[in-house]
N, C-alpha and C. Protein backbone atom coordinates (compact mmCIF):
# COMPACT_ATOMS: atom_id res chain seq x y z
N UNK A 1 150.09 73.90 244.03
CA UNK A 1 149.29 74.86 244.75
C UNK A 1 150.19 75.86 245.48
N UNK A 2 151.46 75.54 246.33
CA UNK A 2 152.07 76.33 246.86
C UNK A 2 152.54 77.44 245.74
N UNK A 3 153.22 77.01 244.40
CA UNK A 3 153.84 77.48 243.62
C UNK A 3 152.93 79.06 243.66
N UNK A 4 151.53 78.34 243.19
CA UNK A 4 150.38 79.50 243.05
C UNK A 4 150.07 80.80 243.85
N UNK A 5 150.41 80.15 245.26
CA UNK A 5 150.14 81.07 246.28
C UNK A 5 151.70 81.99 246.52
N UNK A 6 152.35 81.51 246.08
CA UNK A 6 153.86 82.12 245.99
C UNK A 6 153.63 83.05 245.09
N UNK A 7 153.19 82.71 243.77
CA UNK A 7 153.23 83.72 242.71
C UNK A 7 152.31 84.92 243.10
N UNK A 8 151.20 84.21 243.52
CA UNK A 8 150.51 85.73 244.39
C UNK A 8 150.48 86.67 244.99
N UNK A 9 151.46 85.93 246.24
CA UNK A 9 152.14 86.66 247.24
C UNK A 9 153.06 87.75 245.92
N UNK A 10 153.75 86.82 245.38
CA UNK A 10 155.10 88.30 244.47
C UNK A 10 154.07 89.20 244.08
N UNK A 11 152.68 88.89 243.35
CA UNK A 11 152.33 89.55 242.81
C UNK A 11 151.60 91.08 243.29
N UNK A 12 151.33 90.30 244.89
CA UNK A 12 150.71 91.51 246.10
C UNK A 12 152.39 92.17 246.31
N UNK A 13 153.29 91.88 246.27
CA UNK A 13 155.03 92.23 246.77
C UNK A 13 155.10 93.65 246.19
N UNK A 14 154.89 93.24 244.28
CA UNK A 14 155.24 93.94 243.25
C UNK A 14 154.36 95.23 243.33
N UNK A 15 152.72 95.41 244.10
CA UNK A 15 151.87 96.43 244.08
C UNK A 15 152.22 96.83 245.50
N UNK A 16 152.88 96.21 246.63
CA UNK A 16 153.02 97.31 247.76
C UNK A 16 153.91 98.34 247.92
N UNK A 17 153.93 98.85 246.75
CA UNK A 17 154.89 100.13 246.27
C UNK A 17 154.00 100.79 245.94
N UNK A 18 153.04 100.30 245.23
CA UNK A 18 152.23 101.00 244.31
C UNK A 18 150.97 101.61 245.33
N UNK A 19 150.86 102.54 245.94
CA UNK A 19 149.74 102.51 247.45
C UNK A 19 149.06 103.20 247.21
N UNK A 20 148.66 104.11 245.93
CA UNK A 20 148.50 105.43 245.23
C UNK A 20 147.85 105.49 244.37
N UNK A 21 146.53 105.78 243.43
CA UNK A 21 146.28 106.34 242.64
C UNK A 21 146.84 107.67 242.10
N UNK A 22 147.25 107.08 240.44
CA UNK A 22 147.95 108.59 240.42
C UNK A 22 146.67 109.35 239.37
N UNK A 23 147.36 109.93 238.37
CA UNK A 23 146.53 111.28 237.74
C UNK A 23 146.48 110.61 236.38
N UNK A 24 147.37 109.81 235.97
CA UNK A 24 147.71 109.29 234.47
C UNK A 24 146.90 108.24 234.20
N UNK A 25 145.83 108.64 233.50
CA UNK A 25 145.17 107.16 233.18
C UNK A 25 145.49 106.38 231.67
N UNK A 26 146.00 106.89 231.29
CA UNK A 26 146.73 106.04 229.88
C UNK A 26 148.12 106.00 229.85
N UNK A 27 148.66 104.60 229.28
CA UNK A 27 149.90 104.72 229.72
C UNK A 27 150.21 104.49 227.54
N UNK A 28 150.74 105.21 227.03
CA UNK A 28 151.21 105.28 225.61
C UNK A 28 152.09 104.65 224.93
N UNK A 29 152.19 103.72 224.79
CA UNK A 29 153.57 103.36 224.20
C UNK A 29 153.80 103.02 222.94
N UNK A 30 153.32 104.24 222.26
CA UNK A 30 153.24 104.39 220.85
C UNK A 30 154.44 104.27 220.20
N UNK A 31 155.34 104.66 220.87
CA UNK A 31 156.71 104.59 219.30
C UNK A 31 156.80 103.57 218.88
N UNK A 32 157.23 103.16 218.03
CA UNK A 32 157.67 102.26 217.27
C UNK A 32 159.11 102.00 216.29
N UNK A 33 159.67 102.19 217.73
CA UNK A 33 161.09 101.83 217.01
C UNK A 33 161.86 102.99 217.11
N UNK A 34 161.16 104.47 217.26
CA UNK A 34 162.21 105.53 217.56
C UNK A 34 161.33 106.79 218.04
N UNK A 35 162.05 106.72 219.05
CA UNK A 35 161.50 107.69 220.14
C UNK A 35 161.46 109.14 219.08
N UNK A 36 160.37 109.66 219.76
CA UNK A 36 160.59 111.12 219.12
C UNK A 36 162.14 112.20 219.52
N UNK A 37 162.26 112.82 218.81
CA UNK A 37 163.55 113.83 219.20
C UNK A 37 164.84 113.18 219.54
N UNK A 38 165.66 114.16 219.45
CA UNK A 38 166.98 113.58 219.83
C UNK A 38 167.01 113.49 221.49
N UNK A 39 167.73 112.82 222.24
CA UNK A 39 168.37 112.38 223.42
C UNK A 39 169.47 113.01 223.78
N UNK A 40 169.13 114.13 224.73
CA UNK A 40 170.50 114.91 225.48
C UNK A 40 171.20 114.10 226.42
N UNK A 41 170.64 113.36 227.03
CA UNK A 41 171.65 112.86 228.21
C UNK A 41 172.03 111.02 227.47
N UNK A 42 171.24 111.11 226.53
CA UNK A 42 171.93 108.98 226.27
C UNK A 42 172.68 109.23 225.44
N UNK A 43 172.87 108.73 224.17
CA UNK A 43 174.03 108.03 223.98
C UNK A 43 173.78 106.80 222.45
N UNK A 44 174.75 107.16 221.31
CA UNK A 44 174.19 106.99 220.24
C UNK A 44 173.68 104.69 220.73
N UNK A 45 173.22 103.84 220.00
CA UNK A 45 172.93 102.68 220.99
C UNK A 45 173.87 101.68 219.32
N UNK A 46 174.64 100.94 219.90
CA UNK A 46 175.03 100.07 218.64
C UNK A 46 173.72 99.70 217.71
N UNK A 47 174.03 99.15 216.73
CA UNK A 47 172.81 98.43 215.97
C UNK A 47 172.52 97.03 216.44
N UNK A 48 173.56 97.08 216.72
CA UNK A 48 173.06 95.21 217.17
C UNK A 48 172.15 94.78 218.76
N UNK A 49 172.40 96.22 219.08
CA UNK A 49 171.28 96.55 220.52
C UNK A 49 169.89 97.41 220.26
N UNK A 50 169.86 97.65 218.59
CA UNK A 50 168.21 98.61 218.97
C UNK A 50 168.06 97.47 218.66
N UNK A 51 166.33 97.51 219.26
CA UNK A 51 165.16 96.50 218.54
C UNK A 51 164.34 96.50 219.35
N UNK A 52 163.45 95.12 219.72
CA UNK A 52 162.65 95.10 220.51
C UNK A 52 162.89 93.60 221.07
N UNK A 53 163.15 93.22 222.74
CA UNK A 53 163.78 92.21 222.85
C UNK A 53 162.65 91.67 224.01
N UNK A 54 162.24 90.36 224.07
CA UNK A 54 161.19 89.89 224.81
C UNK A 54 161.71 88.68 225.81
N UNK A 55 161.23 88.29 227.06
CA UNK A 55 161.29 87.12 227.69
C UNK A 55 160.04 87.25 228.17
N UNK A 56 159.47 85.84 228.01
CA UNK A 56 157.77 85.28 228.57
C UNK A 56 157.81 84.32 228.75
N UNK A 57 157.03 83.71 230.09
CA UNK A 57 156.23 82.97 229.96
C UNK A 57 155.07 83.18 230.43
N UNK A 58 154.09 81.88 229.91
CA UNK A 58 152.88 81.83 230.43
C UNK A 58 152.17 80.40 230.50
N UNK A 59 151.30 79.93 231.38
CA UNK A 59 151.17 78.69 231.33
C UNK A 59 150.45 78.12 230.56
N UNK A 60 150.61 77.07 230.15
CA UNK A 60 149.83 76.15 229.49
C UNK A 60 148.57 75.68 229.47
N UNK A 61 147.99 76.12 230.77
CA UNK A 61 146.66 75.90 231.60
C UNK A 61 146.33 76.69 231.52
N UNK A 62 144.66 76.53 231.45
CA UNK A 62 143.75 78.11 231.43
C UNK A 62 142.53 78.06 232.79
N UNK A 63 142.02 79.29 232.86
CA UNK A 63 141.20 78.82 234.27
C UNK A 63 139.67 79.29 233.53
N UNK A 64 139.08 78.59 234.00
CA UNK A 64 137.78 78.80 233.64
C UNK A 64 136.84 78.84 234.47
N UNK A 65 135.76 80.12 235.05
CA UNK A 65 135.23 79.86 236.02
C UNK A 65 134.00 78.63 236.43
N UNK A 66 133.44 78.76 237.65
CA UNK A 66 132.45 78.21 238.01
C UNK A 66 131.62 77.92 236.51
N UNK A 67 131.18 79.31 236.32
CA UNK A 67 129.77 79.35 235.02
C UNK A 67 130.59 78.83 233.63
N UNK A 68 131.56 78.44 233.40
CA UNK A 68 131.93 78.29 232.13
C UNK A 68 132.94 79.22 231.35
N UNK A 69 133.00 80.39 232.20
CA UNK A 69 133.41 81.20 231.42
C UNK A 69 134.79 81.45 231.35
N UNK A 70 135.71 81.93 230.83
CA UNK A 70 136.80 81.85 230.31
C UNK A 70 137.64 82.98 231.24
N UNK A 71 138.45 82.80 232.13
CA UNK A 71 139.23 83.58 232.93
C UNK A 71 140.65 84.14 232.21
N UNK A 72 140.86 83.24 231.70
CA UNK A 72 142.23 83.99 230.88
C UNK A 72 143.23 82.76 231.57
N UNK A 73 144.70 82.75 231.10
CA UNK A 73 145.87 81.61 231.78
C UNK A 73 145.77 81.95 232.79
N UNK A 74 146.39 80.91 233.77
CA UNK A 74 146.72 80.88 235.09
C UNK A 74 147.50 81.52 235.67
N UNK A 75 148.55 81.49 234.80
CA UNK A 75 149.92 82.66 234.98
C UNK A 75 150.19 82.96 233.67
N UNK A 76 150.86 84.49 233.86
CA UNK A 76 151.69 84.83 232.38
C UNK A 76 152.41 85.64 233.49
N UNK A 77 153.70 86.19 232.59
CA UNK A 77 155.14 86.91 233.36
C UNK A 77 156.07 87.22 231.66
N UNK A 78 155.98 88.45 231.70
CA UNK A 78 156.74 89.18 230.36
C UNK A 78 157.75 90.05 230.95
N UNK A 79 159.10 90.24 229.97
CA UNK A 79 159.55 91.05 230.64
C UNK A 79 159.87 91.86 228.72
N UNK A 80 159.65 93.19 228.57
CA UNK A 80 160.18 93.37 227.10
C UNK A 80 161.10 94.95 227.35
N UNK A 81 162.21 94.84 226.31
CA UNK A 81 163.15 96.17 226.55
C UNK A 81 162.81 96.67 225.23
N UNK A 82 162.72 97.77 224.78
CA UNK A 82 162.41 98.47 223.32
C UNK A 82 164.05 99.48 223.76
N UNK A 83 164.80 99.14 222.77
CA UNK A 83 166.11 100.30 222.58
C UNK A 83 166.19 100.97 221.52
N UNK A 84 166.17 102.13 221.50
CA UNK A 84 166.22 102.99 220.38
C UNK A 84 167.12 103.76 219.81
N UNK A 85 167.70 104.28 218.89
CA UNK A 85 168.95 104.33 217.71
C UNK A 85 169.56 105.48 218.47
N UNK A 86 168.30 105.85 218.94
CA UNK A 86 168.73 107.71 219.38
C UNK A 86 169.54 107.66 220.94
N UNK A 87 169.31 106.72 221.75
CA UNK A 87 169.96 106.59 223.09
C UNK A 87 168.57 106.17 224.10
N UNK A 88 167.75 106.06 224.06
CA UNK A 88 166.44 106.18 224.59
C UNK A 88 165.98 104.61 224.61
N UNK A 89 165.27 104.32 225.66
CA UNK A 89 165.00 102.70 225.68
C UNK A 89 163.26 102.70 226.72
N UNK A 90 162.81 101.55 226.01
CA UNK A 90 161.54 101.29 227.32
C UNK A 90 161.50 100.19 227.86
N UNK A 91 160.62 100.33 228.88
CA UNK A 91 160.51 98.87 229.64
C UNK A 91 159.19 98.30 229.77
N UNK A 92 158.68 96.85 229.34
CA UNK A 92 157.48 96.55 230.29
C UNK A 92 157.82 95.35 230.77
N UNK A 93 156.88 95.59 232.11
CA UNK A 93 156.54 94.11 232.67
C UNK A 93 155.43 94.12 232.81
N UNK A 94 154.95 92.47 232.74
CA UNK A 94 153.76 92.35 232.86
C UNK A 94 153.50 90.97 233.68
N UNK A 95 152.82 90.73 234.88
CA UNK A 95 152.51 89.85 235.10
C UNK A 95 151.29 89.33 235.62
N UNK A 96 150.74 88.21 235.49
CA UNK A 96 149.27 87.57 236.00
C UNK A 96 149.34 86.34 236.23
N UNK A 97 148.24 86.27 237.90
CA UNK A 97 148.06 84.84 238.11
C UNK A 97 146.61 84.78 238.91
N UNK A 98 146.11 83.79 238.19
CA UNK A 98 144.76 83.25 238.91
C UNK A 98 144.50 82.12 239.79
N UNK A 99 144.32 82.75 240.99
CA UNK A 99 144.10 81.90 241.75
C UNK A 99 142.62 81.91 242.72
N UNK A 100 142.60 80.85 243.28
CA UNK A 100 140.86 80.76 243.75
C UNK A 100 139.77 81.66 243.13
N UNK A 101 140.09 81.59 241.71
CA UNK A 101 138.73 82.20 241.10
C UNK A 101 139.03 84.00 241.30
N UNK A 102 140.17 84.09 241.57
CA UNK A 102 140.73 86.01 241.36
C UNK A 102 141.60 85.97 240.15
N UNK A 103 141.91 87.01 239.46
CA UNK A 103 142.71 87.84 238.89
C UNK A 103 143.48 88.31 239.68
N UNK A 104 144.91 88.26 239.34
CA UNK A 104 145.95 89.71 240.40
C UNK A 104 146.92 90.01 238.68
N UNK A 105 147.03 91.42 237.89
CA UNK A 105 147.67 91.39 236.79
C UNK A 105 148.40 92.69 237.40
N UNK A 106 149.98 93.01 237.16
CA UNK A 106 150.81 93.54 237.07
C UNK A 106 150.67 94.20 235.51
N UNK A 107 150.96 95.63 235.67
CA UNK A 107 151.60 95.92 234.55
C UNK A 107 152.78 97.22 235.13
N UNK A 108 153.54 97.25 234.46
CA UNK A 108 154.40 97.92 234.83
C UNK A 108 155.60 98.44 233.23
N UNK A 109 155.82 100.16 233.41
CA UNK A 109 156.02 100.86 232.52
C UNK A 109 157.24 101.84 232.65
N UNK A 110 158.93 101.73 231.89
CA UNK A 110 159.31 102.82 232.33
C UNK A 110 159.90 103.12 230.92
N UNK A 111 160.46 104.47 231.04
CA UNK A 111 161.09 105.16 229.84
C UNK A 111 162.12 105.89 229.97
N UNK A 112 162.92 106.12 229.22
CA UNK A 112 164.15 107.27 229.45
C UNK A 112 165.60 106.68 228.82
N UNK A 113 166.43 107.39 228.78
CA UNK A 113 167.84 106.85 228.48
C UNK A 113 168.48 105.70 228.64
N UNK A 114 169.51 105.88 227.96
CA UNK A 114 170.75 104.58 228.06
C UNK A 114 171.61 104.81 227.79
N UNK A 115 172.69 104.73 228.23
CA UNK A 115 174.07 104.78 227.94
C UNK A 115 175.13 103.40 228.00
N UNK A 116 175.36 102.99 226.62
CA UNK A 116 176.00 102.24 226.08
C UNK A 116 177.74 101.90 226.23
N UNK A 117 178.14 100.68 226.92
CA UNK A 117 179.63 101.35 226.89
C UNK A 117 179.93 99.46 226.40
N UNK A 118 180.23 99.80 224.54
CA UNK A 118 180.85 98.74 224.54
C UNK A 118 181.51 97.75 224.50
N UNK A 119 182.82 98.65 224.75
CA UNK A 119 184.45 97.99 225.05
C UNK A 119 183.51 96.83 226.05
N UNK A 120 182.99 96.89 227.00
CA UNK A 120 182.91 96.15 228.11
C UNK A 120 181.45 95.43 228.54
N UNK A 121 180.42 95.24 227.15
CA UNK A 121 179.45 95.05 226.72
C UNK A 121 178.13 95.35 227.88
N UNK A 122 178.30 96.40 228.48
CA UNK A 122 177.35 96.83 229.48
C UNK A 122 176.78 98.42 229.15
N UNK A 123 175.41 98.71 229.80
CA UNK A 123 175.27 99.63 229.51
C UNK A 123 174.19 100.04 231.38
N UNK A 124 174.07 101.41 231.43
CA UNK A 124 173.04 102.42 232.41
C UNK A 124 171.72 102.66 231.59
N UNK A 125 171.08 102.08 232.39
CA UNK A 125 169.52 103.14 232.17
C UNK A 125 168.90 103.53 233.04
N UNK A 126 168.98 104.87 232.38
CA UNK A 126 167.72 105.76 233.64
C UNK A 126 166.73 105.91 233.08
N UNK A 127 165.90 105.59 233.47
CA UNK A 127 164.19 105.62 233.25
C UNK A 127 164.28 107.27 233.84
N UNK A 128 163.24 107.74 233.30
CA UNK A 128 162.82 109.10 233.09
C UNK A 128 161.19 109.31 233.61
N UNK A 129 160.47 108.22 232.99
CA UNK A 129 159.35 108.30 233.72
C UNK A 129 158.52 107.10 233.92
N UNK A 130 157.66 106.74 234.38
CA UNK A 130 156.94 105.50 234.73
C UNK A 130 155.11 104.72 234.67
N UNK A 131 154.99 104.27 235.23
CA UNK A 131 153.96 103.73 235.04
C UNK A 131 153.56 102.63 235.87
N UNK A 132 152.60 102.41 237.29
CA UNK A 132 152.31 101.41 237.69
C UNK A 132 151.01 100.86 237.48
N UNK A 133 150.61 99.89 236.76
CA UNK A 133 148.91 99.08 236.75
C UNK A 133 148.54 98.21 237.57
N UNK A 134 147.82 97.92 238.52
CA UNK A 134 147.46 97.26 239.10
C UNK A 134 146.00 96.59 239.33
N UNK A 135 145.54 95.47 238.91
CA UNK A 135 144.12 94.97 238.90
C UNK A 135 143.90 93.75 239.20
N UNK A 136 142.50 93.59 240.04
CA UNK A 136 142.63 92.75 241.82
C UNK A 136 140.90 92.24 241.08
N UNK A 137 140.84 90.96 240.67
CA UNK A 137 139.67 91.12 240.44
C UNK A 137 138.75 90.63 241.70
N UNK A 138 138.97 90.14 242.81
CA UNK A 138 138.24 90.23 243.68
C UNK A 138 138.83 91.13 244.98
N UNK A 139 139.35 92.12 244.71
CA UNK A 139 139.36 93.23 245.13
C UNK A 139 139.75 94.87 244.46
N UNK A 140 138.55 95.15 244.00
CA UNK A 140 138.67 96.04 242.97
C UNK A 140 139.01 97.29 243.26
N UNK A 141 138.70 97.87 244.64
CA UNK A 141 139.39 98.72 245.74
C UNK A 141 140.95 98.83 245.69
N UNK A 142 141.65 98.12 245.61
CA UNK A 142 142.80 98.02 245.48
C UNK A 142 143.55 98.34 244.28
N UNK A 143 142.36 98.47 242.78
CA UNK A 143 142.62 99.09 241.92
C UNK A 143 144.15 99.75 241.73
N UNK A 144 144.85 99.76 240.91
CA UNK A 144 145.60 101.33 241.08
C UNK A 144 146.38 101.24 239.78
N UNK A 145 146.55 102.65 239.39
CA UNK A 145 147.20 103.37 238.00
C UNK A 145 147.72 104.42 238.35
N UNK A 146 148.96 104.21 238.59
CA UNK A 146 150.20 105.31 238.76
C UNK A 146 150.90 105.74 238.18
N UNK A 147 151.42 107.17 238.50
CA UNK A 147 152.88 107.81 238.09
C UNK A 147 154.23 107.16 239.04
N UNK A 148 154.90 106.84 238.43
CA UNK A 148 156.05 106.59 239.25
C UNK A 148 156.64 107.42 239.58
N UNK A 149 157.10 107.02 241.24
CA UNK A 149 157.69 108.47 241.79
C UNK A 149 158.83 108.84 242.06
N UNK A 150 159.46 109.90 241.78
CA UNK A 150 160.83 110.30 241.76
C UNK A 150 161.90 108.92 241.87
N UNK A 151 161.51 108.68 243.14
CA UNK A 151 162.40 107.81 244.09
C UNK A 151 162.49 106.46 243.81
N UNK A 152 161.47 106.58 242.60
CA UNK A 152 161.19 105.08 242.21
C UNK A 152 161.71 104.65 240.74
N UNK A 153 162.64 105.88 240.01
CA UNK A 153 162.91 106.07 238.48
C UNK A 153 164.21 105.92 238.86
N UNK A 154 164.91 104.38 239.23
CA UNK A 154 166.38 104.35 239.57
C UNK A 154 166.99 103.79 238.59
N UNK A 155 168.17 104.19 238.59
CA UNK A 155 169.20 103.94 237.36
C UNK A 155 169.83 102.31 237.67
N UNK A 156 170.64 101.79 236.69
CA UNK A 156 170.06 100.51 236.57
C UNK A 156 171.57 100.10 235.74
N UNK A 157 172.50 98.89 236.36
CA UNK A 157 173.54 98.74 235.24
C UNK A 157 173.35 97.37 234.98
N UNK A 158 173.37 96.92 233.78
CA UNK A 158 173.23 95.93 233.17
C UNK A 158 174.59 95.08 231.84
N UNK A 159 175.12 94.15 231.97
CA UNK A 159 175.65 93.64 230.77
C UNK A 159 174.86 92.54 229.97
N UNK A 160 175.32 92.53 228.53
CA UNK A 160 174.73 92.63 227.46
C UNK A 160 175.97 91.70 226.36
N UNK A 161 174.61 90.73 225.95
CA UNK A 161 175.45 89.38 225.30
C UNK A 161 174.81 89.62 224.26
N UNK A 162 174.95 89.82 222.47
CA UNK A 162 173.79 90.17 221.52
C UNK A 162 174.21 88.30 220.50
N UNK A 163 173.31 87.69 220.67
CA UNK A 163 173.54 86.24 219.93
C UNK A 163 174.03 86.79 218.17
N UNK A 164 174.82 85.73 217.61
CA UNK A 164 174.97 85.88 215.83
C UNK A 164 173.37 85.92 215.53
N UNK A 165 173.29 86.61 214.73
CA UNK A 165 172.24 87.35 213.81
C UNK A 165 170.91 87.68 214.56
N UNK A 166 171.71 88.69 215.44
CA UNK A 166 170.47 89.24 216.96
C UNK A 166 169.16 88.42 217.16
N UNK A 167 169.29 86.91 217.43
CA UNK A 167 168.08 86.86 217.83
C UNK A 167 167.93 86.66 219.09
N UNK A 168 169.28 86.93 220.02
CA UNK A 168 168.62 86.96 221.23
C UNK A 168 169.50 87.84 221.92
N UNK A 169 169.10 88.46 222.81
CA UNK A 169 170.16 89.47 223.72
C UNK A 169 170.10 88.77 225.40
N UNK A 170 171.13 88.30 225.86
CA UNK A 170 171.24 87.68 227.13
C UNK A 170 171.81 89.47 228.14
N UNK A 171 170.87 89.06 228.75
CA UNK A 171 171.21 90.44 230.23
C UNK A 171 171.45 90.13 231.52
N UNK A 172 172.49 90.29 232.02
CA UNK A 172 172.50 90.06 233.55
C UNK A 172 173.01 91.28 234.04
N UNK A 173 172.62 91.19 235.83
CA UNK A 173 173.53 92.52 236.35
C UNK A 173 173.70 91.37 237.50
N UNK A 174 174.52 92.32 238.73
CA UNK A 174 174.74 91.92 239.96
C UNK A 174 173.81 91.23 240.76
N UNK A 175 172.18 91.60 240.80
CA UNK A 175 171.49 90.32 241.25
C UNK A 175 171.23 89.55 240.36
N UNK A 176 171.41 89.15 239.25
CA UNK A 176 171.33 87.96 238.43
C UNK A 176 172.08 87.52 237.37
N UNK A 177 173.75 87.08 237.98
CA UNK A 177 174.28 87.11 237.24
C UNK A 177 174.40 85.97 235.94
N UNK A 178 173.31 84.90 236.27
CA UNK A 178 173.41 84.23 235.12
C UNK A 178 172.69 84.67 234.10
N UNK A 179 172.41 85.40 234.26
CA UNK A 179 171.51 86.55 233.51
C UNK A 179 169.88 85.39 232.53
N UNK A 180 169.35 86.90 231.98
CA UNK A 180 168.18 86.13 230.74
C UNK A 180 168.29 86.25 230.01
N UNK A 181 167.69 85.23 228.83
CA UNK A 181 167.80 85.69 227.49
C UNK A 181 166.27 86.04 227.01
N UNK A 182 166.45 86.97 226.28
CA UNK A 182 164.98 87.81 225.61
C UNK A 182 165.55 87.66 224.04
N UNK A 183 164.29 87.40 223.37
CA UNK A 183 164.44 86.89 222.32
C UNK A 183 163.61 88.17 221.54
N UNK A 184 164.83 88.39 219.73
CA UNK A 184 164.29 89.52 219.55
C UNK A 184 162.46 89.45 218.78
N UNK A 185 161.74 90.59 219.03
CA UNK A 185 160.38 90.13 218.52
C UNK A 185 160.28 91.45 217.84
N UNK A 186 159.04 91.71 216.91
CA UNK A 186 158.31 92.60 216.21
C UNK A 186 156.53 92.61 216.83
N UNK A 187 156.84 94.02 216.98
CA UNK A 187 155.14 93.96 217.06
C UNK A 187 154.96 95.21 216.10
């Protein structure tokens, strides 16, 4: 139970940034594998770093309400990087947890460059633009779908472990240096 109310709390943490309705109500993340146009400010990306690289979990347990009806898992927590050939990379996170019969789901969206340096298997990304989702099912007021703002599109250094026959890319930076591993996926 504590665990639950912990995850909640992060999950109210992760939206008190988010205080805003913005203007963007669809968030697109149509490419598939290569961004449109070339990339002025990134940076060509090895091959063994494009793809599409995932870490999830989600629980095993499902919640079901009072009436029978089907709430969705208890928790889920995704984190996925899309890197692209051209220098260009995306981000999502996604997270959800149900507790006392609420919904609280995270989604979260960024895009923009990368710059690759890999004598020293690390690379920069600057996100370019963003995306905050936020949905409260027993508080629907709290709603919110944002643009991310200036101040909030920060650049980002990361190193980069690519496993024999890419199926997994391990990432750490300075707050986590034992870093994660995201395993590569297709959608």
């Amino acid at each position: 139970m504590l665990k639950i109310r912990f995850l909640a709390l992060l999950a109210l943490v992760l939206f008190s940034v988010a205080c805003k309705k913005g203007s963007s109500d669809v968030i697109d993340p149509s490419s598939d594998g290569d961004s449109s146009g070339p990339n002025p400010s990134g940076g060509k990306i090895p091959a063994e770093l494009v793809g599409k690289w995932s870490y999830g979990t989600f629980s095993p347990t499902t919640f079901w309400d009072y009436n029978g009806k089907y709430g969705g898992n208890a928790y889920q927590q995704a984190l996925v990087f899309v890197f692209h050939a051209n220098g260009t990379y995306e981000e999502y996170v996604v997270n959800s947890v149900m507790s006392y019969n609420c919904r609280t789901e995270v989604y979260t969206y960024f895009k923009g460059t990368v710059k690759v340096n890999e004598t020293n298997h690390s690379f920069v990304i600057t996100p370019t633009s963003g995306n905050y989702r936020g949905f409260y099912s027993c508080a629907p007021g709290s709603n919110i779908n944002r643009d991310a703002r200036k101040d909030e599109l920060k650049q980002e250094t990361m190193n980069y472990e690519v496993e024999s026959g890419k199926t997994a890319l391990k990432l750490s930076d300075a707050e986590a240096p034992q870093g994660v591993r995201l395993q590569a996926i297709s959608w």
